[in-house]
N, C-alpha and C. Protein backbone atom coordinates (compact mmCIF):
# COMPACT_ATOMS: atom_id res chain seq x y z
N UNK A 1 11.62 -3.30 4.74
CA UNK A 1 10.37 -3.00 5.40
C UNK A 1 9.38 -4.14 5.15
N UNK A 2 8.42 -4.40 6.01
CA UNK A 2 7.67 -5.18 6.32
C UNK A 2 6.40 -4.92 5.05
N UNK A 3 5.25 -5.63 4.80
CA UNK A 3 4.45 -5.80 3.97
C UNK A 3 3.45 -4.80 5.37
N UNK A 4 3.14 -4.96 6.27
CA UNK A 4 2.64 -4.18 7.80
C UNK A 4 2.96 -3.18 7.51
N UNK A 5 4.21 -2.44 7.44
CA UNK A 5 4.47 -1.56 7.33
C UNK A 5 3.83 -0.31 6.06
N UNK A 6 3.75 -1.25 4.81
CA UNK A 6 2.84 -0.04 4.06
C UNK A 6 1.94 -0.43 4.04
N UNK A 7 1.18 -1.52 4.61
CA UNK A 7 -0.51 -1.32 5.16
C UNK A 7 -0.51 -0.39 5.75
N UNK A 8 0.56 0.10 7.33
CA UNK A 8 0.00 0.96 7.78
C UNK A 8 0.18 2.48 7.00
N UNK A 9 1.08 2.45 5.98
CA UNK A 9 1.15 3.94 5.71
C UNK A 9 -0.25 4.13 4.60
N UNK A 10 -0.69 2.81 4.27
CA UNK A 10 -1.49 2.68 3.10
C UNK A 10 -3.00 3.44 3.79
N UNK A 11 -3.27 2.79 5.12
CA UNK A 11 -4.66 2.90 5.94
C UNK A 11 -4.07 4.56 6.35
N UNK A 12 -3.11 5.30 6.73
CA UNK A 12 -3.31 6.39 7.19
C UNK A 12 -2.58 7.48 6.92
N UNK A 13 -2.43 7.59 5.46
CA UNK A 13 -2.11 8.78 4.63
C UNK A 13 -2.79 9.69 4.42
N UNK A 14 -4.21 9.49 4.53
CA UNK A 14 -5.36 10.36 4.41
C UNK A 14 -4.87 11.59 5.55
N UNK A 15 -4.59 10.63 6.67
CA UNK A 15 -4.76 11.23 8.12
C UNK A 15 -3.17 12.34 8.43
N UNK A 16 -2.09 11.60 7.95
CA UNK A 16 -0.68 12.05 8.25
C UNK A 16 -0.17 12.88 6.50
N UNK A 17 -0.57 12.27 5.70
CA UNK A 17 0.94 11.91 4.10
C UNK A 17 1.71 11.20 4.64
N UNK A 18 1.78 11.06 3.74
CA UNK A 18 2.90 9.69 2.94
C UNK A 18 4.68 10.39 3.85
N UNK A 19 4.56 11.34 3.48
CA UNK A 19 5.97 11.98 3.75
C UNK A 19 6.59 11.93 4.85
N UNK A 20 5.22 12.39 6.11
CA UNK A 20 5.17 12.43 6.99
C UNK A 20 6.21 10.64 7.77
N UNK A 21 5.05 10.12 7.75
CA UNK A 21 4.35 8.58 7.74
C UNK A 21 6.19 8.08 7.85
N UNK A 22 6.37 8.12 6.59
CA UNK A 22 7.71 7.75 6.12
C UNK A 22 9.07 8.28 6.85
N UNK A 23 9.07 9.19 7.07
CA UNK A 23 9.67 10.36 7.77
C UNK A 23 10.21 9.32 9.52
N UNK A 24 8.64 9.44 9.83
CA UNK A 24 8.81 8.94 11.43
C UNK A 24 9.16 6.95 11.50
N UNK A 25 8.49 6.86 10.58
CA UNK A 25 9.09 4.77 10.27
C UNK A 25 10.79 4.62 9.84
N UNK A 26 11.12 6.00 9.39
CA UNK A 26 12.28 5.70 8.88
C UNK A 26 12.05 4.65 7.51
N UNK A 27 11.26 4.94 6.93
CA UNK A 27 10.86 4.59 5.91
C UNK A 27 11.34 5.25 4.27
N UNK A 28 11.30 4.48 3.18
CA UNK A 28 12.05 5.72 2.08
C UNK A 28 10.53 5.45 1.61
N UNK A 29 9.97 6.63 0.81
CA UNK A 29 9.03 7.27 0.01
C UNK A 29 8.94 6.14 -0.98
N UNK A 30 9.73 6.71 -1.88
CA UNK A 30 10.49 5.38 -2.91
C UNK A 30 9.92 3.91 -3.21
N UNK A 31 10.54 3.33 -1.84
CA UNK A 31 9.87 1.90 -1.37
C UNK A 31 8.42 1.72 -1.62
N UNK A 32 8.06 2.78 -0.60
CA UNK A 32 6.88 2.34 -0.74
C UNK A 32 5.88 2.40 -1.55
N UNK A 33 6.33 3.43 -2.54
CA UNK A 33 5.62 3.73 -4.28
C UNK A 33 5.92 2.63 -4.95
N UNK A 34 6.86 1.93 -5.15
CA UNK A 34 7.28 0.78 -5.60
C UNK A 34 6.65 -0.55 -4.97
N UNK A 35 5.80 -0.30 -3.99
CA UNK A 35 5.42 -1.45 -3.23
C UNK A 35 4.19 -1.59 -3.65
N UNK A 36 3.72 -0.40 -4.10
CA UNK A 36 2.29 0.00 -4.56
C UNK A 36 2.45 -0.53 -6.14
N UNK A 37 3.41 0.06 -6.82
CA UNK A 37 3.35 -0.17 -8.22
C UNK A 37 3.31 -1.81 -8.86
N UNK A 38 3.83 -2.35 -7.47
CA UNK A 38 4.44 -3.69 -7.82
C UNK A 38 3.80 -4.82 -7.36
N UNK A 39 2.41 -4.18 -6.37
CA UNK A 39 1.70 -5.11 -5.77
C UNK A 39 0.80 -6.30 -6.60
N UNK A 40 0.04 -7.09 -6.48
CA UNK A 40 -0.73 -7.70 -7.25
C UNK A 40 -2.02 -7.35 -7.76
N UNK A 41 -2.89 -6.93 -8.93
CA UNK A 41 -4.15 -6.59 -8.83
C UNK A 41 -5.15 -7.21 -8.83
N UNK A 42 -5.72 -7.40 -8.64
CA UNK A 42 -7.08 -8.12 -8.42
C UNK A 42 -7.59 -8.28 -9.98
N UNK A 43 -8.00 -9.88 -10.12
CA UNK A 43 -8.26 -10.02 -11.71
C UNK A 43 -9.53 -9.02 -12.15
N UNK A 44 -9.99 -9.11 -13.14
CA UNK A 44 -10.73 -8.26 -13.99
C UNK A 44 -11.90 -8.91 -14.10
N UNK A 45 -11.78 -10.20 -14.22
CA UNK A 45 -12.57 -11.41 -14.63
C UNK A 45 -14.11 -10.83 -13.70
N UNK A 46 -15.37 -10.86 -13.78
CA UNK A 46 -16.00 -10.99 -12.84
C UNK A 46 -16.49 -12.54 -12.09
N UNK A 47 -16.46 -11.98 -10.92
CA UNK A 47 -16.88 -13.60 -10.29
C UNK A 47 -17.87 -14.06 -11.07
N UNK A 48 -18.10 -15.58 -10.60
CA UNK A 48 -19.48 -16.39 -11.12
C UNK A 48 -20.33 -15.99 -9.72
N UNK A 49 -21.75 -15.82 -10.04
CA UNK A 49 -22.57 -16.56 -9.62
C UNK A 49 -23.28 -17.51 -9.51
N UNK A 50 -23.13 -18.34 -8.63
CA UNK A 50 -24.08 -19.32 -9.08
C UNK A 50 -23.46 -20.70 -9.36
N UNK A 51 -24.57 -21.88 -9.62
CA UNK A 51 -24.36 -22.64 -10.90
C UNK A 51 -24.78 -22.46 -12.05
């Protein structure tokens, strides 16, 4: 599966679940928990402002 692909289940789980979502993409559940777990996070660091 595509990186598109759990954007879109990501933007409209609210609207369907996950189960659903997955269900009709032919998608595994699985994957895409793992896609989540495994993604990158955004550092901690706070930006600078400024000079």
């Amino acid at each position: 599966m595509s990186t598109r692909c759990w954007d879109y289940i990501s933007k409209n789980r609210a609207d369907f679940g996950v189960q659903r979502i997955c269900r009709v993409l032919e998608a595994s559940r699985a994957n895409y928990y793992r896609h989540l777990a495994t993604r990158p996070v955004p550092s901690a660091r706070p930006r600078r402002s400024g000079p």
